[in-house]
N, C-alpha and C. Protein backbone atom coordinates (compact mmCIF):
# COMPACT_ATOMS: atom_id res chain seq x y z
N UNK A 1 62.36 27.72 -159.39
CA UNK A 1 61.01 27.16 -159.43
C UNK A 1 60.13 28.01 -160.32
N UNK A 2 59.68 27.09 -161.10
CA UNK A 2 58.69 27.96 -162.08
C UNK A 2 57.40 27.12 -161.93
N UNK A 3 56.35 28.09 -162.21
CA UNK A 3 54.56 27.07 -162.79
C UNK A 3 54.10 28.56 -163.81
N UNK A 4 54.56 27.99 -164.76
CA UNK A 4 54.16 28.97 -165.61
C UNK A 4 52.24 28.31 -166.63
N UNK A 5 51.51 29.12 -166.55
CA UNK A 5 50.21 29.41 -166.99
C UNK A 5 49.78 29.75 -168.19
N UNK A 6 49.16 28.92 -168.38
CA UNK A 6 48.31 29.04 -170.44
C UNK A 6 47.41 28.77 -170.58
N UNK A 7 47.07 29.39 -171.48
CA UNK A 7 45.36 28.39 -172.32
C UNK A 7 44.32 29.38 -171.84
N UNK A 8 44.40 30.50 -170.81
CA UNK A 8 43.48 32.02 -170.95
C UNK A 8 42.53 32.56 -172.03
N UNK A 9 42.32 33.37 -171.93
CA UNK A 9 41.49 34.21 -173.14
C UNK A 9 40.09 34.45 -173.00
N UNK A 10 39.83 35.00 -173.99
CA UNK A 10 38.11 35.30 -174.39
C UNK A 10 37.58 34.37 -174.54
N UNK A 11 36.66 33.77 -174.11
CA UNK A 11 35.44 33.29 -174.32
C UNK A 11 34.13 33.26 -174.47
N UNK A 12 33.44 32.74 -174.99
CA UNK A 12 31.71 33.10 -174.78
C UNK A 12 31.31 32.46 -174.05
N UNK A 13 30.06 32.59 -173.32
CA UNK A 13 29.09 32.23 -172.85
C UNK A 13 28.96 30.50 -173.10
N UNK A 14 29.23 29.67 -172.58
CA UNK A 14 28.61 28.30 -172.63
C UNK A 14 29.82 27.40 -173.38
N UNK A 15 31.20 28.22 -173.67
CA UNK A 15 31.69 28.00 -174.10
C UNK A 15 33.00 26.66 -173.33
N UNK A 16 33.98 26.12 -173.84
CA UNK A 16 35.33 26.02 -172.82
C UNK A 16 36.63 26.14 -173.12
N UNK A 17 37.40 25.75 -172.02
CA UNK A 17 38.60 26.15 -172.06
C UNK A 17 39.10 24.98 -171.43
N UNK A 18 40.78 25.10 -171.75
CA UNK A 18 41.62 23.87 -170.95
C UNK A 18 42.99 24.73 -170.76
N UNK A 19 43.09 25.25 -169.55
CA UNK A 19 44.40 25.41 -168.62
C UNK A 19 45.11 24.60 -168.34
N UNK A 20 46.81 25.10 -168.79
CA UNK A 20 47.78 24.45 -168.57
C UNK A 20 48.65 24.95 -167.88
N UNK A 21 49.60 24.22 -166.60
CA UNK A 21 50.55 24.81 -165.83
C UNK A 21 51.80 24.11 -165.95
N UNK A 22 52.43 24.61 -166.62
CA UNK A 22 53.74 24.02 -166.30
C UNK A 22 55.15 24.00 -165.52
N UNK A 23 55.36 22.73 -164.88
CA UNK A 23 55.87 22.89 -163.68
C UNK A 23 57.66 22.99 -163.85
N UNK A 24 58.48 23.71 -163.30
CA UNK A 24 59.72 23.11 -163.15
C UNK A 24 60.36 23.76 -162.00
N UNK A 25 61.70 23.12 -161.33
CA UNK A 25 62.43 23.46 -160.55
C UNK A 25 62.27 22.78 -159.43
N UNK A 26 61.56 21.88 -159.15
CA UNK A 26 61.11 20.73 -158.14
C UNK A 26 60.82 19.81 -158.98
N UNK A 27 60.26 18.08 -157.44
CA UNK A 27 59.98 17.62 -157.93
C UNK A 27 58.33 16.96 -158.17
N UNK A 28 57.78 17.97 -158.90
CA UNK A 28 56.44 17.59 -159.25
C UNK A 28 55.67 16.65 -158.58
N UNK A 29 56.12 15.37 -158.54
CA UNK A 29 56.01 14.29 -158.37
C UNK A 29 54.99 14.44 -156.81
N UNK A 30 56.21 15.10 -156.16
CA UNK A 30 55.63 15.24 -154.62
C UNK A 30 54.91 16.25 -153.91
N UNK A 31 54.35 16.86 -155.34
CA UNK A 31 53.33 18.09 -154.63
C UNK A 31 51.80 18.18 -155.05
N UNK A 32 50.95 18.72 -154.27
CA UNK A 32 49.54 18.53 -154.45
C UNK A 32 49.31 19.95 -155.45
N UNK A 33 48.60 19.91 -156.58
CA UNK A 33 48.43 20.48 -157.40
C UNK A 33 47.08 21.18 -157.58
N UNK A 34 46.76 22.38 -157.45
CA UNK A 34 45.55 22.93 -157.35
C UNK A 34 45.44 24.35 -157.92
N UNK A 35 44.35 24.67 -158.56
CA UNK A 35 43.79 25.94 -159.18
C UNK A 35 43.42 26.31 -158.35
N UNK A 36 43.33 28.06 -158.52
CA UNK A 36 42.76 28.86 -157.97
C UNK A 36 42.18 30.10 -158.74
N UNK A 37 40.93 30.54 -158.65
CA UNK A 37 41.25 31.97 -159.06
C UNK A 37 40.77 33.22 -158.54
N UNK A 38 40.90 34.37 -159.00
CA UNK A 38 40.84 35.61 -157.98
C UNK A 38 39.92 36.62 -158.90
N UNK A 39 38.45 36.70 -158.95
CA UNK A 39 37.94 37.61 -160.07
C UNK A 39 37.52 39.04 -159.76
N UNK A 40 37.55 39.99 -160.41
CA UNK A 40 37.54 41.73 -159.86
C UNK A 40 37.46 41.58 -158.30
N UNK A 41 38.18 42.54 -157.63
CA UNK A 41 37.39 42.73 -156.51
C UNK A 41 36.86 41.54 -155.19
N UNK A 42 37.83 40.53 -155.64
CA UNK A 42 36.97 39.40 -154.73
C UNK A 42 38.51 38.48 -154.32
N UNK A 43 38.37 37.69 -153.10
CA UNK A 43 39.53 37.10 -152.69
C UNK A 43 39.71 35.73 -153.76
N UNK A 44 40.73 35.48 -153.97
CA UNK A 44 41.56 34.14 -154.29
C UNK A 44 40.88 33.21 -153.64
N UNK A 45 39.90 32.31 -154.22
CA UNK A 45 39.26 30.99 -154.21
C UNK A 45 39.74 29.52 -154.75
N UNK A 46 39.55 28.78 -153.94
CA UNK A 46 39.99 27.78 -154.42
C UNK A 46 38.75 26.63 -155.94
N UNK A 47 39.39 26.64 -156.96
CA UNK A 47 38.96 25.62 -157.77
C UNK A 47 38.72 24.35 -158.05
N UNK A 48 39.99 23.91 -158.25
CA UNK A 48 40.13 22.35 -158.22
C UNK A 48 41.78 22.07 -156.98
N UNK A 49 41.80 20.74 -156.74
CA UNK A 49 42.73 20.61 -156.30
C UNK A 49 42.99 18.29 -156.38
N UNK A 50 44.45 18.26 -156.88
CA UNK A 50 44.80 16.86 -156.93
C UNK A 50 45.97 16.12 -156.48
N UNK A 51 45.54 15.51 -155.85
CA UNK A 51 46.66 14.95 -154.51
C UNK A 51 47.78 14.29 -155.79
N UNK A 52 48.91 14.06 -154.94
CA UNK A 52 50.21 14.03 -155.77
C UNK A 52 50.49 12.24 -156.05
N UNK A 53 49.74 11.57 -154.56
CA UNK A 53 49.61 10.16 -154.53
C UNK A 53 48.74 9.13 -155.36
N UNK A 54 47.52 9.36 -154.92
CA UNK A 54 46.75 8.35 -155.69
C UNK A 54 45.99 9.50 -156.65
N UNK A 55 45.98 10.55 -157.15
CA UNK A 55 45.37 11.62 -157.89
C UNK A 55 43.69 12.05 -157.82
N UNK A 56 43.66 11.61 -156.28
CA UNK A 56 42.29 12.39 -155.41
C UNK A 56 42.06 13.64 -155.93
N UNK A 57 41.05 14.10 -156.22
CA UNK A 57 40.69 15.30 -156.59
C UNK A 57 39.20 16.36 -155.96
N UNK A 58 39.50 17.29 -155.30
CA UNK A 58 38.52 17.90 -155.24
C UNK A 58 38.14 18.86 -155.86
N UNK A 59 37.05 19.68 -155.79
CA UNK A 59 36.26 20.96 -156.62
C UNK A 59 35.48 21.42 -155.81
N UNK A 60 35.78 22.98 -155.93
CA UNK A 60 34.60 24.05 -155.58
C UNK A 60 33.13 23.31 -156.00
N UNK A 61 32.54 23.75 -154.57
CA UNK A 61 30.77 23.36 -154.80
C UNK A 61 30.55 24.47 -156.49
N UNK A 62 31.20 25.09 -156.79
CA UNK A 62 30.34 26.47 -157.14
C UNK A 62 30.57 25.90 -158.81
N UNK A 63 32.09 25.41 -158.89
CA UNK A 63 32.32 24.31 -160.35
C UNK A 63 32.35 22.96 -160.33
N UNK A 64 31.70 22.40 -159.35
CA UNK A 64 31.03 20.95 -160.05
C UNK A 64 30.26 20.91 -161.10
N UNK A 65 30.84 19.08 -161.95
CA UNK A 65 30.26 19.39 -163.19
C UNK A 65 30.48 20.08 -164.31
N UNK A 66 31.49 20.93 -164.28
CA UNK A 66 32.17 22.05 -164.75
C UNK A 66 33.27 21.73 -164.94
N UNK A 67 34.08 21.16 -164.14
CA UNK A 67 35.65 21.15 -164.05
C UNK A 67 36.26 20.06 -163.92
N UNK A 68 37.46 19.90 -164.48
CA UNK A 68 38.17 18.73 -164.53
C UNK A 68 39.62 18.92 -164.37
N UNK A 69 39.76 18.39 -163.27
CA UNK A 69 41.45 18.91 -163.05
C UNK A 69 42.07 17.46 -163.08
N UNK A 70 43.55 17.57 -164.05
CA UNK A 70 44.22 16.36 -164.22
C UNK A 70 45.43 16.84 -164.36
N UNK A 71 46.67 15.61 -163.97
CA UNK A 71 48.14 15.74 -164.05
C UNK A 71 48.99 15.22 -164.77
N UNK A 72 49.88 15.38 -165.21
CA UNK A 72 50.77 14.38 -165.72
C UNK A 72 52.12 14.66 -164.89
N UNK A 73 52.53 13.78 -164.49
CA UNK A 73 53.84 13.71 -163.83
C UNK A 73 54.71 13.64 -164.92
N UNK A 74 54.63 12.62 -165.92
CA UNK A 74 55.59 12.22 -167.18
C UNK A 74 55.97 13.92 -167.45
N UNK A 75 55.12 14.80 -167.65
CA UNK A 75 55.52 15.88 -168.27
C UNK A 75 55.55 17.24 -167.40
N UNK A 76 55.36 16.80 -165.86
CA UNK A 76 55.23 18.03 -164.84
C UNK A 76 54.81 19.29 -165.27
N UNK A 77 52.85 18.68 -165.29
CA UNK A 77 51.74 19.53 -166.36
C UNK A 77 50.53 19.29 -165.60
N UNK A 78 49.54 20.08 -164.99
CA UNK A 78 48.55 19.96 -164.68
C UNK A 78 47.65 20.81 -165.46
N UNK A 79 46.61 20.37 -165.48
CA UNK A 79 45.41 20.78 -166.33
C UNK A 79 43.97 21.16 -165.81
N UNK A 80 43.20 22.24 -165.82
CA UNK A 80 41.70 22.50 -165.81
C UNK A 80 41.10 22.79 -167.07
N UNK A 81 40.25 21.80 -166.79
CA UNK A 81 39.39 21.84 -168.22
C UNK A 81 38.24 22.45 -167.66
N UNK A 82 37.46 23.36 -168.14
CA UNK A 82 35.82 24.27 -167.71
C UNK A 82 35.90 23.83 -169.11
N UNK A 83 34.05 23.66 -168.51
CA UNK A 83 33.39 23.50 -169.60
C UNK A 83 31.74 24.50 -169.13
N UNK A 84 31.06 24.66 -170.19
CA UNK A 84 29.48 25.96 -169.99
C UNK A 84 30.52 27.03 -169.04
N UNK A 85 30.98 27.89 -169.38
CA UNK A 85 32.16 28.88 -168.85
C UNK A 85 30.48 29.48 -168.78
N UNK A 86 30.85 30.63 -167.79
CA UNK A 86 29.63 31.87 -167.36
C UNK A 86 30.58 33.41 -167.32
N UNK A 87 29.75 34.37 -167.56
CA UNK A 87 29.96 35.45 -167.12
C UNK A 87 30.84 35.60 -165.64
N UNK A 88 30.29 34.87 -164.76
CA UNK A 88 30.72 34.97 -163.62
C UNK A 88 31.98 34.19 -163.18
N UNK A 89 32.54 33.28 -164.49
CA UNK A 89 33.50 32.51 -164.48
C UNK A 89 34.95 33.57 -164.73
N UNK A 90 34.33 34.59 -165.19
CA UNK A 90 35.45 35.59 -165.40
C UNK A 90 36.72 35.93 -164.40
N UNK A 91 38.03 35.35 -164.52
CA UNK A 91 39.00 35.49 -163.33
C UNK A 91 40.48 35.35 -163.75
N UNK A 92 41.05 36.17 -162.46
CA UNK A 92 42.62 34.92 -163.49
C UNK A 92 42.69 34.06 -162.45
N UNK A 93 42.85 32.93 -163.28
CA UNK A 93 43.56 31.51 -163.06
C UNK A 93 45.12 31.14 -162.56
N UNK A 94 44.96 30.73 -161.26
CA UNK A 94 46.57 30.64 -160.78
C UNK A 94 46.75 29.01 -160.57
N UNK A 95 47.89 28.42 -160.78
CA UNK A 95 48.12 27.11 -160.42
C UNK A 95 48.97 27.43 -159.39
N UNK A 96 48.86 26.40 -158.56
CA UNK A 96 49.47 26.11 -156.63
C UNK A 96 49.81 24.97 -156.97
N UNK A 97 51.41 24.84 -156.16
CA UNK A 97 52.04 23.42 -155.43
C UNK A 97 52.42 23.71 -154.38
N UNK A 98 51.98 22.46 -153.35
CA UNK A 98 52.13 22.66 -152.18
C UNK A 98 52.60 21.02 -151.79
N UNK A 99 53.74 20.79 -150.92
CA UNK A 99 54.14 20.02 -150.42
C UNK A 99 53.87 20.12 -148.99
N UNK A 100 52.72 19.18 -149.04
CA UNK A 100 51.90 18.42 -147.42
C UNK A 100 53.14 18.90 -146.57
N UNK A 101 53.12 18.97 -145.50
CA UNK A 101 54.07 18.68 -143.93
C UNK A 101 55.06 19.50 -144.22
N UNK A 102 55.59 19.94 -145.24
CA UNK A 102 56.62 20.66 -145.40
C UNK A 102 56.48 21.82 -145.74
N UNK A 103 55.32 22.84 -145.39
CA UNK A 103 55.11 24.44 -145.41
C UNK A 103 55.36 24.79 -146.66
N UNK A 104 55.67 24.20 -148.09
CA UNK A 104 56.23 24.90 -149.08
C UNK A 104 54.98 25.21 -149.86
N UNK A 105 55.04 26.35 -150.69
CA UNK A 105 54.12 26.56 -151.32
C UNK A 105 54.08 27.49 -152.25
N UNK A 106 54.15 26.76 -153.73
CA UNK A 106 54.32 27.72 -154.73
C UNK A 106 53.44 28.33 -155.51
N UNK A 107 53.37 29.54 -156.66
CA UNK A 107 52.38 30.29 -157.41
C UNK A 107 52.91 30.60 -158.46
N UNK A 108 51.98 30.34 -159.66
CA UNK A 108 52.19 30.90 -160.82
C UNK A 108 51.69 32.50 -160.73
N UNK A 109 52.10 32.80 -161.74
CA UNK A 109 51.62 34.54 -162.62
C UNK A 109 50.18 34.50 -162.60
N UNK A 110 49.50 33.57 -163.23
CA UNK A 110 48.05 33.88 -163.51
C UNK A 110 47.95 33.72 -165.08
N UNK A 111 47.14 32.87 -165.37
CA UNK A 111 46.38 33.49 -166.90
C UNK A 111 44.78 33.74 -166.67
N UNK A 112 44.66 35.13 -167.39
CA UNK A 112 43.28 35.63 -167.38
C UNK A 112 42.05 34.73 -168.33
N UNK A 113 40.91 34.44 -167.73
CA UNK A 113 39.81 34.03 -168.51
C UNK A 113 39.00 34.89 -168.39
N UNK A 114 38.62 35.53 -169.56
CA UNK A 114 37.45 36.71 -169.92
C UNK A 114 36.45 35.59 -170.50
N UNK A 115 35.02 35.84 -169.70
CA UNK A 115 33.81 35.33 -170.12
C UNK A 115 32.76 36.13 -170.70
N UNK A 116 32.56 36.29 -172.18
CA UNK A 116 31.83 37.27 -172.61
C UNK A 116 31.41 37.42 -174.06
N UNK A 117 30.10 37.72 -174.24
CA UNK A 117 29.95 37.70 -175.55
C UNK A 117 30.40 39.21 -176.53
C-alpha cells in the first residue's frame, strides 16, 4: 500500500497550490479520502475529506472557501486545491484512506507547504 504526496513547496502569500496523492495497493474505489495537516508544534488536523460513494465532501471551518478536494477513481488520485494560501497555512500535508466499518486506515509521508514571502 502506497499514497504517495506532491505538489508542496514555497509559496507566497495569497498565492495557490494543488496537492496530489497517489494511491496504490488497494482498492481506491472503496475508501474515504481525506487531507490532513500537522503545522510546527501543533496536532494533525483535519482538512478536507470525500466519501468514496456519492463524492460528499467536507472542510475544516478554518479552509472554507479555500479548498477543494476532488478524486479520480479512473486514476486512484485525490486532489487539494488551496487557493489565498496564508502564513498560517504553513504545514505538511498528509493524504488518509480509510475504509468505513473496517478499522483500516492508511498515511502518506507528507508533502511540506511553506507559506511565505
Amino acid at each position: 500500500v502506497q499514497l504517495v504526496e506532491s505538489g508542496g513547496g514555497l509559496v507566497q502569500p495569497g498565492g495557490s497550490l494543488r496537492l496530489s496523492c497517489a494511491a496504490s495497493g488497494f482498492t481506491f474505489s472503496n475508501y474515504v479520502m481525506s487531507w490532513h495537516r500537522q503545522a510546527p508544534g501543533k496536532e494533525r488536523e483535519l482538512v478536507a475529506r470525500i466519501t468514496n460513494i456519492n463524492g460528499n465532501q467536507v472542510y475544516a471551518d478554518s479552509m472554507k472557501g479555500r479548498v477543494t478536494i476532488s478524486r479520480n477513481n479512473a486514476n486512484n488520485t485525490v486532489y487539494l486545491q488551496i487557493n489565498s494560501l496564508k502564513a498560517e497555512d504553513t504545514a505538511v500535508y498528509y493524504c488518509n484512506a480509510q475504509r468505513l466499518y473496517y478499522g483500516i486506515n492508511y498515511w502518506g509521508k507528507g508533502t511540506l507547504v511553506t507559506v511565505s514571502s
